[in-house]
C-alpha atoms as a PDB file:
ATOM      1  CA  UNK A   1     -18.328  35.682 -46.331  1.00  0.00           C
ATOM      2  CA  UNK A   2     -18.375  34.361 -49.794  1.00  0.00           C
ATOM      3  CA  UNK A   3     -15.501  36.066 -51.196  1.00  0.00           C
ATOM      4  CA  UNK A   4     -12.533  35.599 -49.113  1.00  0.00           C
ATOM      5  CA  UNK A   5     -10.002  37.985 -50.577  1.00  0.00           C
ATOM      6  CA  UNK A   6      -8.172  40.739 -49.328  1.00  0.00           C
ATOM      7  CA  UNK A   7      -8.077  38.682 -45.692  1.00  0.00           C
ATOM      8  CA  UNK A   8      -4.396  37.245 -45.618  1.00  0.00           C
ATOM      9  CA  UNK A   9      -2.180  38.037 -43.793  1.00  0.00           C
ATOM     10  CA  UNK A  10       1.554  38.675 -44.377  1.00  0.00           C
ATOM     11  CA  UNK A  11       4.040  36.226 -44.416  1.00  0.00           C
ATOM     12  CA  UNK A  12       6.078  35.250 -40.760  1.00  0.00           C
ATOM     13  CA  UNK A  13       3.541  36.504 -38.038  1.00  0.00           C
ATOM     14  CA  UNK A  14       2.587  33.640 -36.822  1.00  0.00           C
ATOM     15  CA  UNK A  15      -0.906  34.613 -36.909  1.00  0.00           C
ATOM     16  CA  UNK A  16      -3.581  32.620 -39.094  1.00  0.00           C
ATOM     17  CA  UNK A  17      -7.241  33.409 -39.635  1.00  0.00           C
ATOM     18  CA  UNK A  18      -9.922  30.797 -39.310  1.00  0.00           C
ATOM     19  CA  UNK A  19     -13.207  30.504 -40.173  1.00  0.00           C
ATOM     20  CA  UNK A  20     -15.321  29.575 -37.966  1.00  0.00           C
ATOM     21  CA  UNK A  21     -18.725  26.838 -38.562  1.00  0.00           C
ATOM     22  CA  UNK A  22     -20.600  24.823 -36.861  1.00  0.00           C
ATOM     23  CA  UNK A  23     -22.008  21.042 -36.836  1.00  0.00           C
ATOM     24  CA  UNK A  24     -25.348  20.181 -34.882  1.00  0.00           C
ATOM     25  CA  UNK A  25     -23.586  23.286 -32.022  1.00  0.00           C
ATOM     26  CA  UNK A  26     -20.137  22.037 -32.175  1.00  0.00           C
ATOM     27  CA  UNK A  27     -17.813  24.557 -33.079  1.00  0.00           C
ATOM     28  CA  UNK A  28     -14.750  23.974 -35.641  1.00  0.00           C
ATOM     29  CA  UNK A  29     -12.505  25.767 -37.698  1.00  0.00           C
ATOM     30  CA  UNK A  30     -10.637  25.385 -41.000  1.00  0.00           C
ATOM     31  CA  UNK A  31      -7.468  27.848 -42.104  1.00  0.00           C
ATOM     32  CA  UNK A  32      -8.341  30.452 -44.467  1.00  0.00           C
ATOM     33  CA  UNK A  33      -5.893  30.018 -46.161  1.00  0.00           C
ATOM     34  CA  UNK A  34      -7.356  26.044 -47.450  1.00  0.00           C
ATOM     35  CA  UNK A  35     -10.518  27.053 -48.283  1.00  0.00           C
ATOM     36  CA  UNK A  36     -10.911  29.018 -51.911  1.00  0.00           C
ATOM     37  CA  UNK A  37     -14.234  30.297 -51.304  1.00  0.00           C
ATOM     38  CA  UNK A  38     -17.978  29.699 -49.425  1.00  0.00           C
ATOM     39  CA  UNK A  39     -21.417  29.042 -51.207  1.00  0.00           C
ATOM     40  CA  UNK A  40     -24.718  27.774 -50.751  1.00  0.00           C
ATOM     41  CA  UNK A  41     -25.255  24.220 -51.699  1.00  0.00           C
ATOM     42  CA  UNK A  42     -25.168  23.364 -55.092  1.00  0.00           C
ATOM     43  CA  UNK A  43     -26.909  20.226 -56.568  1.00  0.00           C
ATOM     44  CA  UNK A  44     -24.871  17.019 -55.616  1.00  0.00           C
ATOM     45  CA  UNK A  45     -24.838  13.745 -57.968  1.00  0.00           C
ATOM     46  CA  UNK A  46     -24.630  10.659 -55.655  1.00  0.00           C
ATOM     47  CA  UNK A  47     -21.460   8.048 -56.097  1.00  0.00           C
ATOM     48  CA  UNK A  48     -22.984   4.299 -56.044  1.00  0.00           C
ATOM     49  CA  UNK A  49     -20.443   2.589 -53.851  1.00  0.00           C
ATOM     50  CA  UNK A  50     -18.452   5.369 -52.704  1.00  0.00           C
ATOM     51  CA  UNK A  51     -17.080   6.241 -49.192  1.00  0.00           C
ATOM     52  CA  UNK A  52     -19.922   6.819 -46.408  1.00  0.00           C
ATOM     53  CA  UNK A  53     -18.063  10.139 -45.698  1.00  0.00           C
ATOM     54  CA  UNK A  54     -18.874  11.119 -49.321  1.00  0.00           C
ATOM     55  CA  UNK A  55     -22.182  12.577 -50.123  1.00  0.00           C
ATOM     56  CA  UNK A  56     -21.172  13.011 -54.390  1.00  0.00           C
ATOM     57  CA  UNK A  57     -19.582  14.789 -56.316  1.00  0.00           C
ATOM     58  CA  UNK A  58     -20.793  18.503 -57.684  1.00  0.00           C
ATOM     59  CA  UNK A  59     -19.989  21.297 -60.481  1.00  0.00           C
ATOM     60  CA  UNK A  60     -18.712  24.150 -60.082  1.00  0.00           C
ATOM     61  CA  UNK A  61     -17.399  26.527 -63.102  1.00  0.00           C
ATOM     62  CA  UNK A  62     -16.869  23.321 -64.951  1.00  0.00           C
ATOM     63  CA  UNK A  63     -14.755  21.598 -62.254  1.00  0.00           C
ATOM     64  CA  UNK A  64     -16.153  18.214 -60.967  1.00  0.00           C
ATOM     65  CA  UNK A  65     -15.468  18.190 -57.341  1.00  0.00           C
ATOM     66  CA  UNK A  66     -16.211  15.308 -54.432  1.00  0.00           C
ATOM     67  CA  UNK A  67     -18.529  16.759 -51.183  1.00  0.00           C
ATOM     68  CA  UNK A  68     -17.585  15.283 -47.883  1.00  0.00           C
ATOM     69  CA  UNK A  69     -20.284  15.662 -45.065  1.00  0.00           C
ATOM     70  CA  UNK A  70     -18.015  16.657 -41.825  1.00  0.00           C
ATOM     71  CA  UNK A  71     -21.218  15.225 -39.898  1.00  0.00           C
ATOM     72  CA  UNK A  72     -19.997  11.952 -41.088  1.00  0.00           C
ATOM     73  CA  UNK A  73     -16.566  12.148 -41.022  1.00  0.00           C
ATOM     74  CA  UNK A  74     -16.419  13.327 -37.641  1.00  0.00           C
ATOM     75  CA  UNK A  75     -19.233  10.665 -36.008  1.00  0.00           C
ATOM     76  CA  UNK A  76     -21.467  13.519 -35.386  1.00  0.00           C
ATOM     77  CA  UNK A  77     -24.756  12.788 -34.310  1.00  0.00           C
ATOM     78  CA  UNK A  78     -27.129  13.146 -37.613  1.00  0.00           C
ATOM     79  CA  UNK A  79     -30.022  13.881 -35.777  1.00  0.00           C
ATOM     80  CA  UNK A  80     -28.646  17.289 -34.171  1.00  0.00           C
ATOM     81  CA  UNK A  81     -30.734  20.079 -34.707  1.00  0.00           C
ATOM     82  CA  UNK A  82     -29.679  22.038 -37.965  1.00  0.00           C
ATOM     83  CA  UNK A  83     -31.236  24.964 -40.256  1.00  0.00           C
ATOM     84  CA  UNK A  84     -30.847  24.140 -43.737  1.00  0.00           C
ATOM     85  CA  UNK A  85     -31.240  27.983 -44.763  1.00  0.00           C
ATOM     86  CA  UNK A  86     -27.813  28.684 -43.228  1.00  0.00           C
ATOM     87  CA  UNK A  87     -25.985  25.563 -44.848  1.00  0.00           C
ATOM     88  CA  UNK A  88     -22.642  25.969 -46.411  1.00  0.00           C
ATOM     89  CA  UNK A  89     -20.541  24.567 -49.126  1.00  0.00           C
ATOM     90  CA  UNK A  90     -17.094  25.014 -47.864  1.00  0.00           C
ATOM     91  CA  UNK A  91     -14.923  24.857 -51.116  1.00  0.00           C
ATOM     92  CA  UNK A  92     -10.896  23.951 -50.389  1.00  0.00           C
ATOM     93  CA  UNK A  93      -7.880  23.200 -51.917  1.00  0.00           C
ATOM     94  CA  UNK A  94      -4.737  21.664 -50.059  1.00  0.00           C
ATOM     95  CA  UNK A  95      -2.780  18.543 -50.759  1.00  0.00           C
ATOM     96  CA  UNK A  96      -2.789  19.073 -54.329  1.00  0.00           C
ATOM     97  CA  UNK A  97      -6.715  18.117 -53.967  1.00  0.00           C
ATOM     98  CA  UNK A  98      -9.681  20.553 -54.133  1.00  0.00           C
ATOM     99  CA  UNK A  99     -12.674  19.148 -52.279  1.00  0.00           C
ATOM    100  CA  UNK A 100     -15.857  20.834 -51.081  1.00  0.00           C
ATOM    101  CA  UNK A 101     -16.541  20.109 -47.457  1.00  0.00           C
ATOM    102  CA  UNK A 102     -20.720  20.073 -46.175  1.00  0.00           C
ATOM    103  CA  UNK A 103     -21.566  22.315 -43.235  1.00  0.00           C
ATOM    104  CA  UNK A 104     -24.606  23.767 -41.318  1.00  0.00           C
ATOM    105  CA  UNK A 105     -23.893  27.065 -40.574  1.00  0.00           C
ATOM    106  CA  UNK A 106     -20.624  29.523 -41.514  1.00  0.00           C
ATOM    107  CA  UNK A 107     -20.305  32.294 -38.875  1.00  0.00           C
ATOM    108  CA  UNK A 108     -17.202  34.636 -38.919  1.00  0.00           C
ATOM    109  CA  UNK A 109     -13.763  34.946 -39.141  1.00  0.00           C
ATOM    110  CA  UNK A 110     -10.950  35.167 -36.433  1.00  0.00           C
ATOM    111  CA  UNK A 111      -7.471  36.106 -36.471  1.00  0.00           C
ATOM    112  CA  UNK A 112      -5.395  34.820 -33.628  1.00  0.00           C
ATOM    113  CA  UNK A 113      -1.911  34.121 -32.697  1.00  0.00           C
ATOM    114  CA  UNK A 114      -1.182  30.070 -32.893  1.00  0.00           C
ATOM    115  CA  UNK A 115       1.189  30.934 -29.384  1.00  0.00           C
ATOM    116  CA  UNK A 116      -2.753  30.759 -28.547  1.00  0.00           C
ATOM    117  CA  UNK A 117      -3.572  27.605 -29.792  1.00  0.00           C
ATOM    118  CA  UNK A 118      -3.144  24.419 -27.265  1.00  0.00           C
ATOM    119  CA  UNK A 119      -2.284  21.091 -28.342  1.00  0.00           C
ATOM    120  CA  UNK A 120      -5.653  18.660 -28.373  1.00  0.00           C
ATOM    121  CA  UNK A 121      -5.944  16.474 -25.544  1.00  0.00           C
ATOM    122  CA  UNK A 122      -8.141  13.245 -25.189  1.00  0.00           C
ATOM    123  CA  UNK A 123     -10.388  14.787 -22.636  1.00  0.00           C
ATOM    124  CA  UNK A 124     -12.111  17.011 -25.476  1.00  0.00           C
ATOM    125  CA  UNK A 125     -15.481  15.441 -27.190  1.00  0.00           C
ATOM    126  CA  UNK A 126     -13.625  15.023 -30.569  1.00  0.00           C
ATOM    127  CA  UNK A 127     -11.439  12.392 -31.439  1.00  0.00           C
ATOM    128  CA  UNK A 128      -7.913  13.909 -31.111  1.00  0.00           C
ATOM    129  CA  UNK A 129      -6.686  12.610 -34.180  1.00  0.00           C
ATOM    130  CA  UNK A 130      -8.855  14.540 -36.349  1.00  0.00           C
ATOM    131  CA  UNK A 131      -7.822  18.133 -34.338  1.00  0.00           C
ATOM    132  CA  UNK A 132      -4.862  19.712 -34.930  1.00  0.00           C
ATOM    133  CA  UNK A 133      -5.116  22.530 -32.262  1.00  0.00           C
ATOM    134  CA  UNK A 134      -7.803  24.240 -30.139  1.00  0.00           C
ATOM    135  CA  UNK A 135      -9.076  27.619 -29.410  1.00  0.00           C
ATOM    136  CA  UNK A 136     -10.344  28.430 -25.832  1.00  0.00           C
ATOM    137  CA  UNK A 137     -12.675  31.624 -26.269  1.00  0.00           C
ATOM    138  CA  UNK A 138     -14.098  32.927 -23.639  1.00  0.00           C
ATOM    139  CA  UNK A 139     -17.679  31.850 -24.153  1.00  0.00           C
ATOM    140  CA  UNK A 140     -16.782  28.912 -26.031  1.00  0.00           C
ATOM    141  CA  UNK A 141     -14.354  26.221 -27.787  1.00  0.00           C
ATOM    142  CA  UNK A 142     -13.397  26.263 -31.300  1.00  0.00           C
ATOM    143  CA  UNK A 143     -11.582  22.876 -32.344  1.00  0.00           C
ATOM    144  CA  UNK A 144      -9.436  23.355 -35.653  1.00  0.00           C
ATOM    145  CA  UNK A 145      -9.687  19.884 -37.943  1.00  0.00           C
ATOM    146  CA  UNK A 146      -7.092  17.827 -40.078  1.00  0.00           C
ATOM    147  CA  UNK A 147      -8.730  18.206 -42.936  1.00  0.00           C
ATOM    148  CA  UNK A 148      -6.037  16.139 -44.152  1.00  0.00           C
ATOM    149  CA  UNK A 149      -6.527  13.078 -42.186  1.00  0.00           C
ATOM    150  CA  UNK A 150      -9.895  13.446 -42.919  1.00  0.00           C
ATOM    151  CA  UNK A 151      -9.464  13.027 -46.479  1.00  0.00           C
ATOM    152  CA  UNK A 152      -7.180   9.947 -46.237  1.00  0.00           C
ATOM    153  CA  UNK A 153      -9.143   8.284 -44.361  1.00  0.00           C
ATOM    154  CA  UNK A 154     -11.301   8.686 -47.502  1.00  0.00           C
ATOM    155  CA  UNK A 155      -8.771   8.042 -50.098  1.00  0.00           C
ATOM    156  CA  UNK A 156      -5.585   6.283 -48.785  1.00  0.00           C
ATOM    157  CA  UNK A 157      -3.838   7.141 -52.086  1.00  0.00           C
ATOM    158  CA  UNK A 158      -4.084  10.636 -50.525  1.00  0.00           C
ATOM    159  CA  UNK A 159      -1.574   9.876 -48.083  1.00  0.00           C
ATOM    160  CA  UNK A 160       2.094  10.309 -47.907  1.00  0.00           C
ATOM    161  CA  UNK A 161       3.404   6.418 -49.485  1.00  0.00           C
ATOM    162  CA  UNK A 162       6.822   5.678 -48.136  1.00  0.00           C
ATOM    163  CA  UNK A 163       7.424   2.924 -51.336  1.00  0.00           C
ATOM    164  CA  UNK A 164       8.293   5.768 -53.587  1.00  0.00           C
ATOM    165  CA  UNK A 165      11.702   6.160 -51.747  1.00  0.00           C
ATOM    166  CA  UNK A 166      12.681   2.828 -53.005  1.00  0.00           C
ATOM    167  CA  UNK A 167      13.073   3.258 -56.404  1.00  0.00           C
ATOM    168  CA  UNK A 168      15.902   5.682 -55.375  1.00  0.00           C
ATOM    169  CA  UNK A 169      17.711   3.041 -54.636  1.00  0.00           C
ATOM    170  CA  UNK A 170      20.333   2.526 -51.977  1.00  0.00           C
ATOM    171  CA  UNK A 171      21.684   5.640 -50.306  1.00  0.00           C
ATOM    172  CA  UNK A 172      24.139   6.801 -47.663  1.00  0.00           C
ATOM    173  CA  UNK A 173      22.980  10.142 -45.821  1.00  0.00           C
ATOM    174  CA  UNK A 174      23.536   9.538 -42.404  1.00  0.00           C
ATOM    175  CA  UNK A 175      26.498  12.247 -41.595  1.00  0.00           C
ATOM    176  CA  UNK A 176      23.862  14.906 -42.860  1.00  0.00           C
ATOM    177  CA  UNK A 177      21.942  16.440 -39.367  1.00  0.00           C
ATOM    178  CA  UNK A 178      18.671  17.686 -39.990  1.00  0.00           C
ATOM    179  CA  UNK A 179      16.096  19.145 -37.333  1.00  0.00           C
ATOM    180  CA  UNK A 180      12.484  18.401 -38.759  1.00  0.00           C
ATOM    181  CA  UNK A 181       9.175  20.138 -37.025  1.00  0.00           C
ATOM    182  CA  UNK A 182       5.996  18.180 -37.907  1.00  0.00           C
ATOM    183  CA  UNK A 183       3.213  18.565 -35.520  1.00  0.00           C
ATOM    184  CA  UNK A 184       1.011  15.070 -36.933  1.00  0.00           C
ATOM    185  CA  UNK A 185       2.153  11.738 -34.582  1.00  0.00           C
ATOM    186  CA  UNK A 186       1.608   9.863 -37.466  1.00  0.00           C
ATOM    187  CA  UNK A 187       3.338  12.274 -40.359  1.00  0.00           C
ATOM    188  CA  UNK A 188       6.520  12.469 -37.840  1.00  0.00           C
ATOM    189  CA  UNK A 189       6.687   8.865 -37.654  1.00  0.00           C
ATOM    190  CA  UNK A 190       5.938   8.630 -41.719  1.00  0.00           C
ATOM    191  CA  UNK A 191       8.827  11.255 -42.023  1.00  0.00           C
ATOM    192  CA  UNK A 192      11.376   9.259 -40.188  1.00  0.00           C
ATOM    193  CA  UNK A 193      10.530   6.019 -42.156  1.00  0.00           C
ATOM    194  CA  UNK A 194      11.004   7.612 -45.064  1.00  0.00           C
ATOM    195  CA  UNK A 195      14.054   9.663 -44.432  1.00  0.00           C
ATOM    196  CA  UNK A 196      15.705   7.172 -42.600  1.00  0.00           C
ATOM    197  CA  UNK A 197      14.801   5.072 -46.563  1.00  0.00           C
ATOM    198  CA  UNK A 198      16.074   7.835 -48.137  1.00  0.00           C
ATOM    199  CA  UNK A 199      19.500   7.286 -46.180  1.00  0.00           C
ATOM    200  CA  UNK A 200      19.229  10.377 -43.725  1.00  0.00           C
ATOM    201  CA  UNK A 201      18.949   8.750 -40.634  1.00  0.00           C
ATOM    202  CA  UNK A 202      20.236  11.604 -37.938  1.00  0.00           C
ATOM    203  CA  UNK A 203      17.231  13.411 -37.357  1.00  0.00           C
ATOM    204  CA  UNK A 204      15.724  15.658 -34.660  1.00  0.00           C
ATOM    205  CA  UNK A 205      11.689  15.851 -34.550  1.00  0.00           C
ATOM    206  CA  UNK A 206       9.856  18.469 -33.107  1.00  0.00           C
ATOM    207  CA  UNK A 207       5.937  18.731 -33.078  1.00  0.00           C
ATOM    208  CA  UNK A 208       6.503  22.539 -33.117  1.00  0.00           C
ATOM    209  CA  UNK A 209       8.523  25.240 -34.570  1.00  0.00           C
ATOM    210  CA  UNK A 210       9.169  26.986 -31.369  1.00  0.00           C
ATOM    211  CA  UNK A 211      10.637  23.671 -29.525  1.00  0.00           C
ATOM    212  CA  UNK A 212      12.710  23.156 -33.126  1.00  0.00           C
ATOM    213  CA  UNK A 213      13.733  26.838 -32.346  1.00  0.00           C
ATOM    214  CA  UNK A 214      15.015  26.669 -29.309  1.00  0.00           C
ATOM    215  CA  UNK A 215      16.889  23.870 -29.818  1.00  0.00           C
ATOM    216  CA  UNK A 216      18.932  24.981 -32.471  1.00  0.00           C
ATOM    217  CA  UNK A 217      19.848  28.357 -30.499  1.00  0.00           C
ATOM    218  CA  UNK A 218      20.768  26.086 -27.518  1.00  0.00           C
ATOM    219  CA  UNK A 219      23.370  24.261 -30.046  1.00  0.00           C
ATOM    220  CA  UNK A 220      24.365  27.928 -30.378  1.00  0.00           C
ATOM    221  CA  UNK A 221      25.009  28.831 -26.574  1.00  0.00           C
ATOM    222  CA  UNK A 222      26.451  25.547 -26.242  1.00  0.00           C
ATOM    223  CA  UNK A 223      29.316  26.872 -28.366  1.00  0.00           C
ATOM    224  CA  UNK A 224      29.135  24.950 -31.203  1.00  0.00           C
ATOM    225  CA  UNK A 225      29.346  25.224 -35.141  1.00  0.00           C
ATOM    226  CA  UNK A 226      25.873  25.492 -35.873  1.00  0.00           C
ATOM    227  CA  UNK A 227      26.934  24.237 -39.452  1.00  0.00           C
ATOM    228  CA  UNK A 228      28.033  21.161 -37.971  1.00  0.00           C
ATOM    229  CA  UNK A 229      24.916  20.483 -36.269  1.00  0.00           C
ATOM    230  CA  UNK A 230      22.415  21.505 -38.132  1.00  0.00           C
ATOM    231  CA  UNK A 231      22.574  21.251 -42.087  1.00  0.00           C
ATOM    232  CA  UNK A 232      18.997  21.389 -42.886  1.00  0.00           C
ATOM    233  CA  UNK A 233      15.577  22.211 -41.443  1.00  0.00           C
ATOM    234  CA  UNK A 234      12.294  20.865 -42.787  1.00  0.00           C
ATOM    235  CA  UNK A 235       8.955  22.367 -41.765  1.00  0.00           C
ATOM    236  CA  UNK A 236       5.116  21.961 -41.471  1.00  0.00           C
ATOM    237  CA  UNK A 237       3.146  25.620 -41.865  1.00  0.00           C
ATOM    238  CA  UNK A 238       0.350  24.546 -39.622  1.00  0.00           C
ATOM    239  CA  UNK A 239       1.734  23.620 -36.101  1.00  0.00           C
ATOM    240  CA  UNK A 240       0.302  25.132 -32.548  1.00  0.00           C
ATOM    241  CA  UNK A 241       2.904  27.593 -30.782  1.00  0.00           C
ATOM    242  CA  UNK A 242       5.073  28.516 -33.821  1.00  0.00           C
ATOM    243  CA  UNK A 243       3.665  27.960 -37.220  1.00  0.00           C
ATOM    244  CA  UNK A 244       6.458  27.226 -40.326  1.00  0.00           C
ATOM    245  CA  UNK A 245       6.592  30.302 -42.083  1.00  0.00           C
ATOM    246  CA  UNK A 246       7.660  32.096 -38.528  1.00  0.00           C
ATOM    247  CA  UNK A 247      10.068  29.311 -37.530  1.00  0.00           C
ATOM    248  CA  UNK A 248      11.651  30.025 -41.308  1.00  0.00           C
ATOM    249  CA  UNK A 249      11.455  33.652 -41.141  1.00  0.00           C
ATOM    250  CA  UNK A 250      13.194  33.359 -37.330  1.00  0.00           C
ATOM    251  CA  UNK A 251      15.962  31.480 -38.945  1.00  0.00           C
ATOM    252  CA  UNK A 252      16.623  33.895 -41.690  1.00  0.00           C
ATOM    253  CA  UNK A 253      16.877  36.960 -39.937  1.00  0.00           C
ATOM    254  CA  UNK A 254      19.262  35.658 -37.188  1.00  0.00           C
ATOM    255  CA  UNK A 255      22.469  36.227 -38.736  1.00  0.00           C
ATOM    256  CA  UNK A 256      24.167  33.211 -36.946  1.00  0.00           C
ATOM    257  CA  UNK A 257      21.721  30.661 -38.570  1.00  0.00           C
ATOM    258  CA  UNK A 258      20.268  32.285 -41.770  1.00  0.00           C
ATOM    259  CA  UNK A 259      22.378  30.545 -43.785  1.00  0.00           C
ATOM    260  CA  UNK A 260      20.609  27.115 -42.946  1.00  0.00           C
ATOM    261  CA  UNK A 261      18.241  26.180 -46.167  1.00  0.00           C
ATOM    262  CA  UNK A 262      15.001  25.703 -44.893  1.00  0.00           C
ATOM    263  CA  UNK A 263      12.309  23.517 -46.833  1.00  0.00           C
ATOM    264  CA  UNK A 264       8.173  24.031 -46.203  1.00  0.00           C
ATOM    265  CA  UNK A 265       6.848  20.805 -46.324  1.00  0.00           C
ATOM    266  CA  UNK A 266       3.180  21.104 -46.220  1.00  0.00           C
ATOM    267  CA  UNK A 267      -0.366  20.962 -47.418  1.00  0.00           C
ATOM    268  CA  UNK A 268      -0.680  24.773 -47.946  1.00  0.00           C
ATOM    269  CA  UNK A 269       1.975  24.625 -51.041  1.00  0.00           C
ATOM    270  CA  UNK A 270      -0.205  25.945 -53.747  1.00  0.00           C
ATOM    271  CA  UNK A 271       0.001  27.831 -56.674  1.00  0.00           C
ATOM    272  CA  UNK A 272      -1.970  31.017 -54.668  1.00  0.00           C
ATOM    273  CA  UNK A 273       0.116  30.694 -51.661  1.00  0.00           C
ATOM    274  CA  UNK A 274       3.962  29.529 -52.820  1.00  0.00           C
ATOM    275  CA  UNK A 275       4.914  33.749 -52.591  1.00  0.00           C
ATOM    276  CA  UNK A 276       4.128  33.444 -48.776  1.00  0.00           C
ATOM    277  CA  UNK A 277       6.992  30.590 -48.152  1.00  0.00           C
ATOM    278  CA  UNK A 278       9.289  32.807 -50.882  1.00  0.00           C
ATOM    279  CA  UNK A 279       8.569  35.871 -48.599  1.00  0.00           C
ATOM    280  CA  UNK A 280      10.329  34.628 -45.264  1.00  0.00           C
ATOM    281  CA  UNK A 281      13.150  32.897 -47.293  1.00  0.00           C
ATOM    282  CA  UNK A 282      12.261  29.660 -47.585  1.00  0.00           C
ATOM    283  CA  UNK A 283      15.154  27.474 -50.214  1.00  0.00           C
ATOM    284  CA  UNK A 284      12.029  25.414 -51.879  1.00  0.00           C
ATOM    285  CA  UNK A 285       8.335  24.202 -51.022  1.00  0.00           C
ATOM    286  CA  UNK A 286       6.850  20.680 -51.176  1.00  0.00           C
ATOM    287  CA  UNK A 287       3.196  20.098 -50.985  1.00  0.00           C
ATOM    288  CA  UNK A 288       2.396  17.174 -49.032  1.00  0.00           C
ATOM    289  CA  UNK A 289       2.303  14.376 -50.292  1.00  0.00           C
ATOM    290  CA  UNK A 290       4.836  14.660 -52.552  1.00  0.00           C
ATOM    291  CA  UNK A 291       7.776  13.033 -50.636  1.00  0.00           C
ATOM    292  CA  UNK A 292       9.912  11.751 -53.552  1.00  0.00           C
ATOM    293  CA  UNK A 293       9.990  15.156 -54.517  1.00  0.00           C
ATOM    294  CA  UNK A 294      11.095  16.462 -50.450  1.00  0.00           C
ATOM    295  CA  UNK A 295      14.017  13.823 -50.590  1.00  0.00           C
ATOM    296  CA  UNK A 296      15.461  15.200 -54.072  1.00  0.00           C
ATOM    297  CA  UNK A 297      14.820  18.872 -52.598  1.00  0.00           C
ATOM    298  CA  UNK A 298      16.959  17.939 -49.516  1.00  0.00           C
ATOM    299  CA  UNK A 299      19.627  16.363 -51.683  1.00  0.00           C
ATOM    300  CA  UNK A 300      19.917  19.233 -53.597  1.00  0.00           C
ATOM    301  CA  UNK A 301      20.307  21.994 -50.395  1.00  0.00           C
ATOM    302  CA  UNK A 302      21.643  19.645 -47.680  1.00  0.00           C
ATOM    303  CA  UNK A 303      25.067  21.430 -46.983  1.00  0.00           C
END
C-alpha cells in the first residue's frame, strides 16, 4: 500500500479510486490521486503555538512538511479505541500544498464510479461541510473528506482570496455566458463573487458536471446557437455524479459543442497529474487557489 503507482486510471471515466482508512471505526476516504504515497509514522517536531489540528511538522527526503491529526480536525472522539501498530502517515499534495495527514489504520483501495457517490446530507454523523460525497457499501459507509476545507480552516491564507481581483481593475464582461460546475456551497458562492469582480457577471452554477451537462444539450434541443449561449465552461475534477475530466471529455467529443474551451479549475492541478486534464481536451488548468490566474485564463479563451 506504500507505493501507489501503476493505480490511475485513464483520463474521462468518471471513475476515481480511493483509499480507504479509518478513525477510532469511522470509515473515510481520500482520492488517490491527492495522496503521493503511505508510511509509518515518522518522528514529528511539535509547533509551540500552532493550530490544535496540527500535531508538527516532520522530514521526509529533506522536505519539511506540517502533520494534521484528522482525529482533531474532524471532532473525533480521542479516546476511541486505536492500534498504534497499524498507524499511517498519509502523505498528500493538492492545492499547491503537500501536507501529511495522521491516521489509525490504512485498509485498501476501491475503484468506483462517482454516478455512485451521493451528495452528503446532515443526517450522517460527520459534519457535512467537511464531506464531499459518500459511499454506501453494502456492509458499511465510507465518507470521502474535503481535505481542502480542512486545511483552511487551518491556514486561511490557503483559501481562495477574492481581493486579488481588484488590482485588475475595473472590467466589463457581462455579455460573456459562462456555465460553471463547482460542487463546494461555499467555493460556488466564492466563484460568483469573484467573477462577478472580475466583470463576468452572467453565470450558470452547477454543483455537478452532469446537471452542467444537461443543461447545455437542452440549450441545444431548444434550437439555439450554442455559441451564443455558452462561451465558456469552468470545472471542478472532484464532484459526485459527473466528475470534471468526464464533463470535459463529454464536451469534446460531441461535435456540436467541442468547440467550447473548457478550463479545470481544481485542487488536483499538479505537476504529476496536468497530462490527465490535457488528455480529454481541456484549453488550460488552474490549481485552486490561484484565481487571479482563472480570470486571466478565461480572458484569454472566452469566445
Amino acid at each position: 500500500m506504500e507505493d501507489r503507482s501503476g493505480i490511475l486510471l485513464e483520463s474521462g471515466t468518471n471513475e476515481l479510486e480511493i483509499i480507504e482508512f479509518e478513525i477510532n471505526h469511522h470509515k473515510f476516504g481520500i482520492n488517490v490521486l491527492k495522496v503521493k504515497e503511505i508510511i509509518n509514522p515518522l518522528p514529528i517536531t511539535p509547533i509551540p503555538h500552532a493550530h490544535p489540528n496540527i500535531l508538527g511538522v516532520m522530514q521526509l527526503r529533506g522536505e519539511v512538511m506540517p502533520v494534521v491529526s484528522l482525529e482533531r480536525a474532524l471532532g473525533l472522539d480521542p479516546n476511541g479505541s486505536k492500534n498504534n501498530s497499524y498507524e499511517k502517515f498519509l502523505v498528500a499534495e493538492f492545492n499547491l500544498l503537500k501536507v501529511v495527514f495522521h491516521v489509525h489504520h490504512v485498509s485498501q483501495i476501491h475503484r468506483i464510479s462517482w454516478d455512485k457517490i451521493e451528495k452528503p446530507s446532515e443526517l450522517y454523523d460527520v459534519d457535512s461541510s467537511q464531506v464531499i460525497g459518500v459511499i454506501n457499501k453494502s456492509d458499511n459507509m465510507i465518507l470521502l473528506l474535503d481535505f481542502e476545507k480542512i486545511i483552511v480552516d487551518i491556514n486561511p491564507e490557503a483559501g481562495i482570496h477574492v481581493g486579488q481581483i481588484k488590482k485588475l481593475g475595473k472590467r466589463e464582461r457581462s455579455s460573456k455566458k459562462i456555465v460553471a460546475a463547482e460542487d463546494s456551497p461555499l467555493l460556488r458562492k466564492l466563484l460568483n463573487e469573484t467573477l462577478s469582480m472580475a466583470g463576468y457577471e452572467n453565470v450558470e452554477f452547477f454543483e455537478n458536471g452532469i446537471d452542467a451537462l444537461s443543461y447545455i444539450e437542452s440549450l441545444i434541443n431548444e434550437g439555439k446557437n450554442i455559441y451564443d449561449e455558452v462561451q465558456l465552461v469552468i470545472t471542478d475534477i472532484e464532484m459526485p455524479q459527473m466528475d470534471g475530466h468526464h464533463l470535459t471529455k463529454r464536451i469534446k467529443e460531441n461535435h456540436r459543442i467541442s468547440k467550447i474551451p473548457v478550463i479545470i479549475f481544481s485542487s488536483l492541478i499538479t505537476d504529476d497529474l496536468r497530462h490527465k486534464g490535457q488528455e480529454v481536451g481541456a484549453a488550460a488548468q488552474v490549481s485552486k487557489p490561484e484565481i487571479n490566474e482563472l480570470v486571466l485564463k478565461i480572458d484569454q479563451y472566452i469566445l
